[in-house]
Protein backbone atom coordinates (compact mmCIF):
# COMPACT_ATOMS: atom_id res chain seq x y z
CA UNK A 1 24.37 -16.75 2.96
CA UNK A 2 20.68 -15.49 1.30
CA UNK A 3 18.52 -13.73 4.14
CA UNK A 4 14.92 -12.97 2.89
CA UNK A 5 11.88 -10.70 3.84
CA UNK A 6 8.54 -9.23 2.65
CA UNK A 7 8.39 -5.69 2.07
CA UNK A 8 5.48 -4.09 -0.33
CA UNK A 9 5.17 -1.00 -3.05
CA UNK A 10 1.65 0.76 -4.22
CA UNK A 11 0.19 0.48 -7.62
CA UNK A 12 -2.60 3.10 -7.85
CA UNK A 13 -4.56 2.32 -4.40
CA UNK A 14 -3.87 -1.70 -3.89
CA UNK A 15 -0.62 -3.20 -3.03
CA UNK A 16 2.44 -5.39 -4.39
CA UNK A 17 4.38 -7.92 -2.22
CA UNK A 18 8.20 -7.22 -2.59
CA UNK A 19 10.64 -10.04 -1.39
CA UNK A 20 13.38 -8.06 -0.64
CA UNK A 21 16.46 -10.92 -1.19
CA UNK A 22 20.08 -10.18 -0.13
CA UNK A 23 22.96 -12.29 -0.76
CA UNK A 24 26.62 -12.22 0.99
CA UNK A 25 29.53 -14.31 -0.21
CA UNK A 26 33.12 -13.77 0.19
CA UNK A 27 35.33 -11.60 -2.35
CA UNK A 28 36.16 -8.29 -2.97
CA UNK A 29 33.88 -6.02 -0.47
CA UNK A 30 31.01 -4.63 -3.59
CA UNK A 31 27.69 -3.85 -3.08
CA UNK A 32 24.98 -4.50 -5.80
CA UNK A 33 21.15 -3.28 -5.54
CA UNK A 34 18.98 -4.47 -8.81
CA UNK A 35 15.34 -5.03 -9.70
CA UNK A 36 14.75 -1.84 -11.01
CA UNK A 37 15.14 0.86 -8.10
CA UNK A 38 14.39 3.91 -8.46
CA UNK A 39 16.87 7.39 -7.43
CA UNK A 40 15.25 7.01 -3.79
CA UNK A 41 16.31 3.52 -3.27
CA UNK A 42 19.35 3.09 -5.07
CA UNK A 43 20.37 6.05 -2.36
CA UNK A 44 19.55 3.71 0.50
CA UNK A 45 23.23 1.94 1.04
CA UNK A 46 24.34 5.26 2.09
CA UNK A 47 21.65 5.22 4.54
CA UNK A 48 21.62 2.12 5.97
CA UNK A 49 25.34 2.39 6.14
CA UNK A 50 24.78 5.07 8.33
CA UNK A 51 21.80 4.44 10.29
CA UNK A 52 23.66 0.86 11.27
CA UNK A 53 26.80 2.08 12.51
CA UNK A 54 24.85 4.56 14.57
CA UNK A 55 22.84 2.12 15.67
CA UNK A 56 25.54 -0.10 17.02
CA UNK A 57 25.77 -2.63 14.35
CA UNK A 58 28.13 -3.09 11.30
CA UNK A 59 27.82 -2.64 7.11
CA UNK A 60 28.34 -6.27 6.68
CA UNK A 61 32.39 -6.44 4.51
CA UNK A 62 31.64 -8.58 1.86
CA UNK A 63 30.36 -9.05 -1.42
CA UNK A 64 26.64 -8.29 -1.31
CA UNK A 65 23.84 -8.66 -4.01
CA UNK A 66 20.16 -7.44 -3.00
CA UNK A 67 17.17 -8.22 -5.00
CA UNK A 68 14.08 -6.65 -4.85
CA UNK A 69 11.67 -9.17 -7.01
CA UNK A 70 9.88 -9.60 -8.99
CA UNK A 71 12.46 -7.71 -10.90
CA UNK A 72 10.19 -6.40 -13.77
CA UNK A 73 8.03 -4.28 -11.42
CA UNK A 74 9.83 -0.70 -10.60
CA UNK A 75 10.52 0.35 -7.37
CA UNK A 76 10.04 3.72 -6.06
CA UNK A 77 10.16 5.16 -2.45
CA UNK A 78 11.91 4.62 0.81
CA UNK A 79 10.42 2.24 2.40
CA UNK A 80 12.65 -0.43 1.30
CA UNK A 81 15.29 1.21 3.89
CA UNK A 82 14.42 -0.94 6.64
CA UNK A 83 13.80 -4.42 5.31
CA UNK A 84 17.26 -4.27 3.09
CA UNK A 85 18.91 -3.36 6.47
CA UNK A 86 16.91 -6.12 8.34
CA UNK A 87 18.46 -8.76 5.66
CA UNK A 88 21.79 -6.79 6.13
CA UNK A 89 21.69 -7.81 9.75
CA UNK A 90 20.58 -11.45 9.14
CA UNK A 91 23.59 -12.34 6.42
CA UNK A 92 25.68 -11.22 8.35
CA UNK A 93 24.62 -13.09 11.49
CA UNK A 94 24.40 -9.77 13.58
CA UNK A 95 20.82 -10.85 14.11
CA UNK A 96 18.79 -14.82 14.25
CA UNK A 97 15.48 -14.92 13.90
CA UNK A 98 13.20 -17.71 12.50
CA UNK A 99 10.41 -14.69 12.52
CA UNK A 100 11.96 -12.84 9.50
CA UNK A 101 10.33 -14.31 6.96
CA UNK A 102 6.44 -14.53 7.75
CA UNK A 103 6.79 -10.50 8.31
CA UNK A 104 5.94 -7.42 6.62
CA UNK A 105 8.49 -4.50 7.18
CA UNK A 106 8.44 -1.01 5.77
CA UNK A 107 10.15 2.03 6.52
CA UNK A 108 12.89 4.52 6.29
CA UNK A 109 15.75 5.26 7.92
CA UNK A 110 17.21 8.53 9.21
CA UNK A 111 21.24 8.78 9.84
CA UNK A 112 20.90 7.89 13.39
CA UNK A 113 18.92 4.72 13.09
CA UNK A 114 15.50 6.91 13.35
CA UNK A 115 12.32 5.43 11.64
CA UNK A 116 10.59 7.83 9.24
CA UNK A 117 7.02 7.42 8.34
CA UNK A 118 6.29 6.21 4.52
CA UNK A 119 3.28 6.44 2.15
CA UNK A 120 0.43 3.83 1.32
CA UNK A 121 1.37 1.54 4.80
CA UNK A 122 -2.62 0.53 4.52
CA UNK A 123 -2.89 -1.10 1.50
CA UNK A 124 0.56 -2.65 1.92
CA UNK A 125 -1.14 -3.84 5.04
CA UNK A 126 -3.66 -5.10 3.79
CA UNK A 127 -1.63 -7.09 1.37
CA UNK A 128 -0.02 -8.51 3.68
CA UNK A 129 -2.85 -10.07 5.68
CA UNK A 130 -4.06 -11.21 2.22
CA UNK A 131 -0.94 -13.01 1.42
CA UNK A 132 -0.60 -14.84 4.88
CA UNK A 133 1.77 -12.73 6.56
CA UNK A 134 1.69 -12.29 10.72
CA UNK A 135 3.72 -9.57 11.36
CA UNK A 136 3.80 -6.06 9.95
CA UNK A 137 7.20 -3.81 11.52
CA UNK A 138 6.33 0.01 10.68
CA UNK A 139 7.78 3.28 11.98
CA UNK A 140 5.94 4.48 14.97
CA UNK A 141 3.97 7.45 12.93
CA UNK A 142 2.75 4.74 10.43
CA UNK A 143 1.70 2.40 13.41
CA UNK A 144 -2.44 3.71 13.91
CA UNK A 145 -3.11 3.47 10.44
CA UNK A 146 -1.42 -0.10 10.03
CA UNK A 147 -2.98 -1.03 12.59
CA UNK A 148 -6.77 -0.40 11.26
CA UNK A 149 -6.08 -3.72 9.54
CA UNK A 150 -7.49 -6.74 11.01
CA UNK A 151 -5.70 -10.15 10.92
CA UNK A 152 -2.31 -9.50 11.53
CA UNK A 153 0.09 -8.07 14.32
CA UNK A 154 1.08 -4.86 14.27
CA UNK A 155 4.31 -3.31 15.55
CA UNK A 156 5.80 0.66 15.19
CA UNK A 157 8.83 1.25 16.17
CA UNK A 158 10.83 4.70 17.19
CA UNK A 159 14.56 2.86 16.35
CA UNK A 160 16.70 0.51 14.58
CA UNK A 161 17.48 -0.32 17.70
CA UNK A 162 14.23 -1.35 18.70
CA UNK A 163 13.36 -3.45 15.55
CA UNK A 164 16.38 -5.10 16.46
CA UNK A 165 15.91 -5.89 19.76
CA UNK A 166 12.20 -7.39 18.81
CA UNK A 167 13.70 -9.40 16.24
CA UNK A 168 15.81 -10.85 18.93
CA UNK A 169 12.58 -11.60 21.19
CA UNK A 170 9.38 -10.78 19.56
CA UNK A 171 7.65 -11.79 22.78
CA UNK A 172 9.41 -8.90 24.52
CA UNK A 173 6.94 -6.08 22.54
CA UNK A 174 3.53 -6.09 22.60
CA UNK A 175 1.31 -5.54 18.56
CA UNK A 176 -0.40 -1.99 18.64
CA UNK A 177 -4.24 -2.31 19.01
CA UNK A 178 -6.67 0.67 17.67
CA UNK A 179 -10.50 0.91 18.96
CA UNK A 180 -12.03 1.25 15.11
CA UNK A 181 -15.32 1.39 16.52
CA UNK A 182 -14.67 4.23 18.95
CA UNK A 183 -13.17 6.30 15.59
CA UNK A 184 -16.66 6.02 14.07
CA UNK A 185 -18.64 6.02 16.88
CA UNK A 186 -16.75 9.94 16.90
CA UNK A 187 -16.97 10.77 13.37
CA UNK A 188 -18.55 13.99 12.85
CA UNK A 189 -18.29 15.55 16.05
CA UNK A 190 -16.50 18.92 16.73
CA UNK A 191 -18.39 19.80 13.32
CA UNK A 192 -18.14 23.70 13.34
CA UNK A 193 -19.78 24.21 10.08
CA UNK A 194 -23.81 23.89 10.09
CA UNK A 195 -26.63 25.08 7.92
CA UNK A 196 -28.55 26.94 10.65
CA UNK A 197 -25.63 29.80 9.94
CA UNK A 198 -27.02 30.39 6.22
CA UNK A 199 -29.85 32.81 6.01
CA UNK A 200 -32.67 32.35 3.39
CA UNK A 201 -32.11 30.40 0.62
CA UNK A 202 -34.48 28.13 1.22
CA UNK A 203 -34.95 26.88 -2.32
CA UNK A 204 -30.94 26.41 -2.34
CA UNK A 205 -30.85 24.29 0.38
CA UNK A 206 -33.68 22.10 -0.61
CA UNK A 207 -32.25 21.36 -3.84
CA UNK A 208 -28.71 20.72 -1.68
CA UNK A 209 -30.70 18.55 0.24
CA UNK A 210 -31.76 16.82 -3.05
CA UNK A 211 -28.49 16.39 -4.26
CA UNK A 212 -27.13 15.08 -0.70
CA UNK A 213 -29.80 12.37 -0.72
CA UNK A 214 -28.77 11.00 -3.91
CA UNK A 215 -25.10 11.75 -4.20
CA UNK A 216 -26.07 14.01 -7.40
CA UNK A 217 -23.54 16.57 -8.95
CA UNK A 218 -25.06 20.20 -8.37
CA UNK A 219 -24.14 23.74 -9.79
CA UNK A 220 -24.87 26.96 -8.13
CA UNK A 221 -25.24 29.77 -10.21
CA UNK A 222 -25.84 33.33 -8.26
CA UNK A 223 -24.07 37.00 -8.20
CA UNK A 224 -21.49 37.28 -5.30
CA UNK A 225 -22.06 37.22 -1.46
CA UNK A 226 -25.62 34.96 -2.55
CA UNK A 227 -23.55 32.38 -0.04
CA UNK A 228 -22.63 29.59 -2.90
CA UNK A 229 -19.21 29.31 -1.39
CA UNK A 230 -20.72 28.90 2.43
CA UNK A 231 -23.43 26.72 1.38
CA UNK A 232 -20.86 24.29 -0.73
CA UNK A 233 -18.78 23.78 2.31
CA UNK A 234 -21.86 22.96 4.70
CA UNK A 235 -22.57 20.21 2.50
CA UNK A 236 -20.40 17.18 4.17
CA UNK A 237 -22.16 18.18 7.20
CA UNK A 238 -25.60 17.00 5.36
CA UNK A 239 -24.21 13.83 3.62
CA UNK A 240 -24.21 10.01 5.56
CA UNK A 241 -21.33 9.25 7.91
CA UNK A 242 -18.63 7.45 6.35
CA UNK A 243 -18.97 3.55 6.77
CA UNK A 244 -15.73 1.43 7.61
CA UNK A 245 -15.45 0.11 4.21
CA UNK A 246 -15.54 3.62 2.53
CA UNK A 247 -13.54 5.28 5.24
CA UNK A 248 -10.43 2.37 4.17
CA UNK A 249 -11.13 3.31 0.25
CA UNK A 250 -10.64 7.25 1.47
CA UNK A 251 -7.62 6.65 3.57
CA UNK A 252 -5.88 4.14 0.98
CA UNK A 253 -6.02 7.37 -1.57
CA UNK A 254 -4.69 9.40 1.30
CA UNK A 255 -2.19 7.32 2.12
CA UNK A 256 -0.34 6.41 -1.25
CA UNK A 257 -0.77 10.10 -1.59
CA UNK A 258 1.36 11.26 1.47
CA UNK A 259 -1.62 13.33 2.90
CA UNK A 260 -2.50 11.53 5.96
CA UNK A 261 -1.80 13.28 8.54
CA UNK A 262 0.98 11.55 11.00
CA UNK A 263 -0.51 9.32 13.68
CA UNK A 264 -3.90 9.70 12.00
CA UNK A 265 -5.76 5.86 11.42
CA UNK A 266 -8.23 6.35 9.47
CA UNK A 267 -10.06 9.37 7.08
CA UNK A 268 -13.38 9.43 9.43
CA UNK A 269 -15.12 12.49 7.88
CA UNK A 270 -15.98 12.68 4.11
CA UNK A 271 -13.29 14.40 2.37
CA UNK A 272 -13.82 17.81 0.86
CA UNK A 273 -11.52 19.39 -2.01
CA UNK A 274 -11.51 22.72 -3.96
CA UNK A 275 -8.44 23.03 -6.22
CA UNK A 276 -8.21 26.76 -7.52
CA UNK A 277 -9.07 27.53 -10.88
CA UNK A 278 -5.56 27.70 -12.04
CA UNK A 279 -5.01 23.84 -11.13
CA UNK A 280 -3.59 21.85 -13.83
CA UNK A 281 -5.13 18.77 -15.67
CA UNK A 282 -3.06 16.49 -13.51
CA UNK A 283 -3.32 17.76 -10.46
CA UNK A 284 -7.32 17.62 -11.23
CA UNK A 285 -7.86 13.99 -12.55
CA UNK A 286 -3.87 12.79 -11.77
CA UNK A 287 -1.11 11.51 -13.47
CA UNK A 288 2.59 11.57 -13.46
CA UNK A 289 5.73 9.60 -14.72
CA UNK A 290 4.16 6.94 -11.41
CA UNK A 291 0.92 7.89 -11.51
CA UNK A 292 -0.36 9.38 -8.46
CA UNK A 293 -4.27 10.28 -7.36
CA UNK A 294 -5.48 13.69 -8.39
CA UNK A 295 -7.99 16.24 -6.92
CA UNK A 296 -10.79 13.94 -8.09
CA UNK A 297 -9.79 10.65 -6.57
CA UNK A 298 -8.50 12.81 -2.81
CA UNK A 299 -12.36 13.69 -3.05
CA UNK A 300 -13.40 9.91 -3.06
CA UNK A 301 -16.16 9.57 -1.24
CA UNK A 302 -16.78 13.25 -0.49
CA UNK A 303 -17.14 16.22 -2.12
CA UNK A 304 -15.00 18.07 -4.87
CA UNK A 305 -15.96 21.89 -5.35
CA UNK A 306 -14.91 23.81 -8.25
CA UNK A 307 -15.42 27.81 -7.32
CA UNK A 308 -15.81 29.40 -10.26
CA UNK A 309 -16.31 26.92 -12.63
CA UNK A 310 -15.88 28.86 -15.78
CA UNK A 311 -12.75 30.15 -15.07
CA UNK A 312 -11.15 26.39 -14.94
CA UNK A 313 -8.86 25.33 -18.11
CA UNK A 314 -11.29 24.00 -20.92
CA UNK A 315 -9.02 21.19 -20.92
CA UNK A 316 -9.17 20.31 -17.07
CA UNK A 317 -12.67 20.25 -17.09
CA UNK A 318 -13.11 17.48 -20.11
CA UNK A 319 -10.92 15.04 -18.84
CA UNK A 320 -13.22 14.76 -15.96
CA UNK A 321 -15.98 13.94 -18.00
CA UNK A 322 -15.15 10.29 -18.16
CA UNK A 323 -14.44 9.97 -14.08
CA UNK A 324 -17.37 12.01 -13.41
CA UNK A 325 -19.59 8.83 -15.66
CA UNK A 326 -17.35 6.15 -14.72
CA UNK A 327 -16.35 6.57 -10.54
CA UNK A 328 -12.58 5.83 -11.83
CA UNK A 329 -9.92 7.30 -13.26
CA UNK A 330 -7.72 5.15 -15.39
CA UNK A 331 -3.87 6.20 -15.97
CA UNK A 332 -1.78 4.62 -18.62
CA UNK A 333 1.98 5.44 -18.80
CA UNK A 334 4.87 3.67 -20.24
CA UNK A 335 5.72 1.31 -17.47
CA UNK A 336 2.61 0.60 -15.71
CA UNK A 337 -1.28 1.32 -15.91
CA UNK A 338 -3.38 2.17 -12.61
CA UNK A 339 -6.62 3.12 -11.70
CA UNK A 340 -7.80 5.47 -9.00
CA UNK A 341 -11.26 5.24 -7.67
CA UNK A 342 -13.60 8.91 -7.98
CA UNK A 343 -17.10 8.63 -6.56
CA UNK A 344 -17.48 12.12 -5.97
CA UNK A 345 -20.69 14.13 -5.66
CA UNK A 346 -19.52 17.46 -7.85
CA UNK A 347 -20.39 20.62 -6.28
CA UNK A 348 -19.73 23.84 -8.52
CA UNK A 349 -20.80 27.27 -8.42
CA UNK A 350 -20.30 30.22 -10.95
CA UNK A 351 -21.46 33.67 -11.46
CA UNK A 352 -24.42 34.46 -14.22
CA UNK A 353 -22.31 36.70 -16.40
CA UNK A 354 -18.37 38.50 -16.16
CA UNK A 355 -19.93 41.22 -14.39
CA UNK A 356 -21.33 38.88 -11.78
CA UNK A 357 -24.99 39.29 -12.14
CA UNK A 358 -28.25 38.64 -13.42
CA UNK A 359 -29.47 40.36 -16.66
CA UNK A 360 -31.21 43.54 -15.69
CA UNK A 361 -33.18 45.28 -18.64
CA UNK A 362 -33.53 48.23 -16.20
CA UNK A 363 -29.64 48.60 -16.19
CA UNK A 364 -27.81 49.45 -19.61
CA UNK A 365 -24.51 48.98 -17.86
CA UNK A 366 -25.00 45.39 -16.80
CA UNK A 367 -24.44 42.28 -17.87
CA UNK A 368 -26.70 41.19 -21.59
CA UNK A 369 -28.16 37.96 -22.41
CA UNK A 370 -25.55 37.48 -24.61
CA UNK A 371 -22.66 38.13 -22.42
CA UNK A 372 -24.38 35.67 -20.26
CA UNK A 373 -24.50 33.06 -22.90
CA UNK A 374 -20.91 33.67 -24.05
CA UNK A 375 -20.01 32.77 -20.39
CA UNK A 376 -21.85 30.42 -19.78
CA UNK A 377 -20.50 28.86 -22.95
CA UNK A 378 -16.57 28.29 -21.36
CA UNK A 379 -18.30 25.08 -19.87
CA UNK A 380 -19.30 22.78 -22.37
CA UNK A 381 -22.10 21.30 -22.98
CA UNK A 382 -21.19 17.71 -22.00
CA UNK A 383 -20.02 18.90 -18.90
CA UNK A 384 -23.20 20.41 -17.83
CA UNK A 385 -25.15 17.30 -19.23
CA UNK A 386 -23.26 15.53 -16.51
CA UNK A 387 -24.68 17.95 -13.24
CA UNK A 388 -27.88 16.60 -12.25
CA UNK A 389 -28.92 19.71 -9.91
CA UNK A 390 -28.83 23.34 -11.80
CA UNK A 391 -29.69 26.07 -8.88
CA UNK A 392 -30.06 29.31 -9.59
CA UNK A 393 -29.14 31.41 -6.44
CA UNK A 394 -30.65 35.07 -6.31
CA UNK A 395 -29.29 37.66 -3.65
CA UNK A 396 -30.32 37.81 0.18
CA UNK A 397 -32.84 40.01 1.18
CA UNK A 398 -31.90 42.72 3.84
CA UNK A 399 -34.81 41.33 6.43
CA UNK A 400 -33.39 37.69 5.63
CA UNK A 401 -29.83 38.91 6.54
CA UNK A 402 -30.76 40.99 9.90
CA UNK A 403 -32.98 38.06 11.15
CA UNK A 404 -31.94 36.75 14.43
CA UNK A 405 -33.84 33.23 13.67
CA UNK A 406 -31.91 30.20 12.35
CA UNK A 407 -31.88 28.26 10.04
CA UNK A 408 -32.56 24.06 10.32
CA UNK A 409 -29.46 22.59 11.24
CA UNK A 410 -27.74 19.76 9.63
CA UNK A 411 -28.46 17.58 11.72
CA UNK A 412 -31.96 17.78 11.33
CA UNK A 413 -30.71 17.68 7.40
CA UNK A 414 -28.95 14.72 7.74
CA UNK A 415 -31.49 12.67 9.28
CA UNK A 416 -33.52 12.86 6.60
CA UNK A 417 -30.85 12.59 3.99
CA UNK A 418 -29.73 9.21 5.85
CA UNK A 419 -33.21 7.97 5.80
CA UNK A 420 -33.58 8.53 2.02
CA UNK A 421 -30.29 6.88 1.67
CA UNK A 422 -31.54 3.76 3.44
CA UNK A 423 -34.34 3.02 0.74
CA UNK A 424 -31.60 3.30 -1.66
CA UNK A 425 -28.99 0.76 -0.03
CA UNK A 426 -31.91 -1.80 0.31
CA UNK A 427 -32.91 -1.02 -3.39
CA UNK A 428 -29.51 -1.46 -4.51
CA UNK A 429 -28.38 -4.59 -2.16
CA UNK A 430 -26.68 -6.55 -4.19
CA UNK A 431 -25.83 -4.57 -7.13
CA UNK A 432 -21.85 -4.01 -7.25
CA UNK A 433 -20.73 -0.37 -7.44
CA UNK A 434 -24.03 1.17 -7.29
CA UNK A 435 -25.06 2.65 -3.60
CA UNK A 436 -26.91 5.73 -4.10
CA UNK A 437 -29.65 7.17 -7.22
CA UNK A 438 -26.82 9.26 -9.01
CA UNK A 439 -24.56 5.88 -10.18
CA UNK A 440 -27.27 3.91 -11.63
CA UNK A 441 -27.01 3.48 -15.42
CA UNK A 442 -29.48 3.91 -18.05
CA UNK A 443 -30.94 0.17 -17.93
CA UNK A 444 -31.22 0.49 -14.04
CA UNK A 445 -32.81 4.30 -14.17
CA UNK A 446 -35.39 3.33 -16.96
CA UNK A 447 -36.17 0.23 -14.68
CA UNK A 448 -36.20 1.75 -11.03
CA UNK A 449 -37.94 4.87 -12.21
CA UNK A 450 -41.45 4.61 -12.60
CA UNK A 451 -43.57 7.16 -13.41
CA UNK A 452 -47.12 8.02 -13.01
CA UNK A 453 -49.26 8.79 -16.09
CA UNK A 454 -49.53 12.35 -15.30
CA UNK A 455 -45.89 12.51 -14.55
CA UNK A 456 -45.18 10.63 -17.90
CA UNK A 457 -47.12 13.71 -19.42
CA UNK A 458 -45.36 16.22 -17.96
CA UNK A 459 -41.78 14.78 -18.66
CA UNK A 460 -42.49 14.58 -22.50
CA UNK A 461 -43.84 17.94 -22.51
CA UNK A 462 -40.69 19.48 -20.88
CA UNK A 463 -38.60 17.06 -23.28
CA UNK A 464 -39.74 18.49 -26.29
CA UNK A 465 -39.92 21.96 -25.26
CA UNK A 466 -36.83 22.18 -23.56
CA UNK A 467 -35.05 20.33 -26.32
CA UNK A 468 -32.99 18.06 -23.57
CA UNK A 469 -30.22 15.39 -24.30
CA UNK A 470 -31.36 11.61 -23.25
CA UNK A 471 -28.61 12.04 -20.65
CA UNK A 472 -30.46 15.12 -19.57
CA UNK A 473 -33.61 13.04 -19.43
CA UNK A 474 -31.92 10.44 -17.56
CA UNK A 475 -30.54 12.93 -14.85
CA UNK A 476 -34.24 14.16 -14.66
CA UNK A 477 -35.42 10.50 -13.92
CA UNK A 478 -32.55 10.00 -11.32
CA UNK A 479 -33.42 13.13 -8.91
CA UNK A 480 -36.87 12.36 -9.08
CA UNK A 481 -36.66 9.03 -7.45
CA UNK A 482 -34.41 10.96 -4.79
CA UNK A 483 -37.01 13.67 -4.30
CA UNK A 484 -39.34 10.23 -4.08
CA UNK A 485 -37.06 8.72 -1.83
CA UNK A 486 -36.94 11.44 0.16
CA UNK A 487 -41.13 11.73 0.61
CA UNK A 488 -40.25 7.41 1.30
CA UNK A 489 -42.68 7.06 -2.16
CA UNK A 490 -42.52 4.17 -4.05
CA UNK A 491 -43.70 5.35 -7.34
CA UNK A 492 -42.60 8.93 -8.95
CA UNK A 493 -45.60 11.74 -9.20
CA UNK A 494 -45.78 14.73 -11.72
CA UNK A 495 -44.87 17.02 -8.51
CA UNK A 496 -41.39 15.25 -8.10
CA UNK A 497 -41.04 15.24 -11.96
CA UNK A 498 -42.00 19.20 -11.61
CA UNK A 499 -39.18 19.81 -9.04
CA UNK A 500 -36.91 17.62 -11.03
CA UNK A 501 -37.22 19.80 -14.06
CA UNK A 502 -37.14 23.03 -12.46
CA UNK A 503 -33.15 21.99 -11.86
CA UNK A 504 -32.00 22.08 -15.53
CA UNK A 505 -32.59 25.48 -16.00
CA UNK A 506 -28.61 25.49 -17.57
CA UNK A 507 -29.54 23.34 -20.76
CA UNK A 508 -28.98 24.95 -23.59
CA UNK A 509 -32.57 26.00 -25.00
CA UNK A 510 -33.72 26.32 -20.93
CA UNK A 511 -31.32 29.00 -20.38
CA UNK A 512 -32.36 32.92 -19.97
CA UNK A 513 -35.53 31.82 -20.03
């Protein structure tokens, strides 16, 4: 007797249909598992054996052959626990159901017949809508997050038990339903980080405001306690709320990564990472024997910061070159090639020299031009061609410190941000993977950026004095149609071009003056 169901395994951030086959005939009791499990699933039998006989059911006796096809494709997880035990049940007629087969079912089980949440249940959702499917059966933590998907019914069980007994009556349960709407209508509320807390800096937070408004990298370059750190992690509050279809990119990364939290739907809030220095080039970009998403695709969407940029491997830092320019990350390994998406805005800060401050030629014990150069030189130039924003951040003054005023909050920020961000999604309508200033290319920034005669001047000048790369003089372009954006300007002046400029002061022949 063959039972069949549908059961599903990740590549990168999409999904795989698995037909999970098993096949009892008479003979010597011998059980066979083959299309290319890995340790975790060739473990299951024990499992299942288990998790059915506390569960009131029986191991079928018999001579049993599962196949998880297509056979080629490896297998790795445990969510194959439940639909190989589901087939178990139907061979061996412990269960009838003409439902088995038009349904999804992920899942793994615990010695007593307990359902354990698995990894990447949304795109195998999705997958499963795409494919036809009505049913999905997940484990009761894995239910909201299924659930986001439209299309097809949704059950989450506690039990074996209970999977069993809607198998046996499918009307008897009712499919989970989740209010999407009501998650975004509450998406950054409870926000306990906000601008007004961050005295001075005004200059900082304009350009952070630049750099929001077009999704620009940015690096902050100031002595310590100047409030880089606190003014990095106030930027989500600053940047557009998520929409649904980038809140289901985030939480597919999430999920096939194992970091959404139990119960949680949907990612809501734009993520923000920052790895310490010591983190490894996998962990950074990802990677992995199955490749899995690194710090750079977890920050999809959001914002990565990298404190202390200088002190990051030399080698982590160029193999994020190529994300950085492309919004992807593409991992090749022996038995399968994925891709991870990384449209990240880049936020990195570092001190001026080792000593942690500015040149002083009043102080023979600080830090020299040269010792400045030296460190600034751990970051390569390529790297810094690709950081729109350069900010230099000087000290707080006592009087700004002891003032009892605030600052503009972010939401006041954020309005304005989402209004520049507007003219941008109407200029772009249309264009595939291009949604803010920061990801056009060098045909579209040429194009879209039009300057004024005596901004056309000024750019040249700065050019050729400054000795800048082209990419430099594209990045220059780019913010100034966000500082135009943000002043809702159609055409770029020489005072946007001015503020523009005044943000590279890292290039190589702009530096220390």
């Amino acid at each position: 007797m063959l039972s069949r169901v549908y059961c599903a395994s990740t590549i990168g951030v999409d999904a795989r249909l698995i037909e999970v086959e098993t096949n009892m005939s008479t003979g010597v009791p011998k059980y066979f598992l083959v299309g290319l499990p890995d340790r975790a699933v060739s473990e299951s039998s024990d499992r299942i054996e288990a998790a059915l006989k506390n569960s009131n059911a029986e191991f079928p006796k018999g001579r049993i052959t599962v196949n998880l096809a297509p056979a080629d494709l490896p297998k790795e997880g445990s969510a194959f626990d439940l639909p190989i035990a589901v087939t178990l049940l139907n061979v061996s007629g412990q269960i009838k159901t003409d439902k088995v087969e038009e349904t999804l079912i992920l899942g793994e089980l615990a010695l007593d017949g307990k359902l354990r949440p698995v990894n990447g249940v949304l795109p195998m959702a999705v997958q499963a809508r795409d494919k036809g499917l009505e049913n999905v059966v997940v484990p009761a933590a894995n239910g909201p997050e299924a659930a986001v998907v439209e299309g097809i019914d949704v059950y989450a069980f506690e039990h074996l038990t209970e999977v069993m007994g809607w198998l046996h009556d499918i009307n008897s349960y009712q499919p989970l339903n989740i209010d999407v709407k009501k998650m975004f209508r509450q998406n950054g509320e409870g926000e306990i980080l906000d601008f007004s807390d961050v005295r001075g800096q005004e200059n900082v937070k304009r350009a952070l405001e630049v750099a929001a408004a077009g999704g620009h990298n940015v690096i902050m370059v100031g002595p310590p306690g100047s409030g880089k750190t606190m003014m990095a992690r106030r930027l989500p509050t600053i940047l557009p709320p998520l929409t649904l279809n980038e809140a289901l990119e985030t939480t597919k990364i999430h999920s096939v990564a194992g970091l959404l939290p139990t119960g949680e739907a949907l990612v809501t809030k734009r993520p923000f990472r920052s790895p310490h220095h010591t983190v490894s080039d996998v962990a950074l970009v990802g990677g992995g024997s199955i490749p899995m998403p690194g710090e750079i695709s977890m920050a999809h969407n959001g914002v990565l910061f990298l404190d202390e940029l200088p002190e990051f491997k030399r080698s982590a830092l160029e193999v994020m070159r190529q994300p950085l320019e492309d919004g992807s990350v593409s991992i090749s390994r022996v038995r399968m090639s994925v891709s991870y998406p990384s449209r990240i805005m880049l936020v990195a800060s570092m001190n001026p020299s080792p000593t942690g401050d500015w040149y002083n030629p009043t102080d023979p014990g600080g830090a020299s031009p040269s010792q400045m150069q030296r460190y600034l030189s751990k970051i390569s130039g390529p790297m810094l061609d690709r950081i729109d924003l350069h900010i230099e951040v000087q000290k707080v003054s006592y009087d700004e410190l002891s003032s009892k005023s605030k600052g503009e909050p972010s939401l006041e920020i954020r309005k304005r941000v989402i209004r520049a961000r507007e003219v941008q999604t109407q200029r772009f309508m249309g264009i595939e993977d291009v949604y803010c200033n920061a990801q056009m290319n060098t045909k579209m920034s040429r194009k879209i950026c039009t300057l004024d005669d005596a901004g056309k001047q000024m750019l040249n000048k700065a050019i050729t004095s400054l000795g800048l790369s082209a990419r430099a003089y594209d990045r220059i372009l780019k913010v100034s149609r966000t500082i135009a954006d943000l002043e809702r300007l159609e055409k770029i002046h020489s005072n946007h071009i001015a503020e523009a400029i005044q943000y590279r002061s890292l290039d190589r022949e702009g530096w220390l003056g």
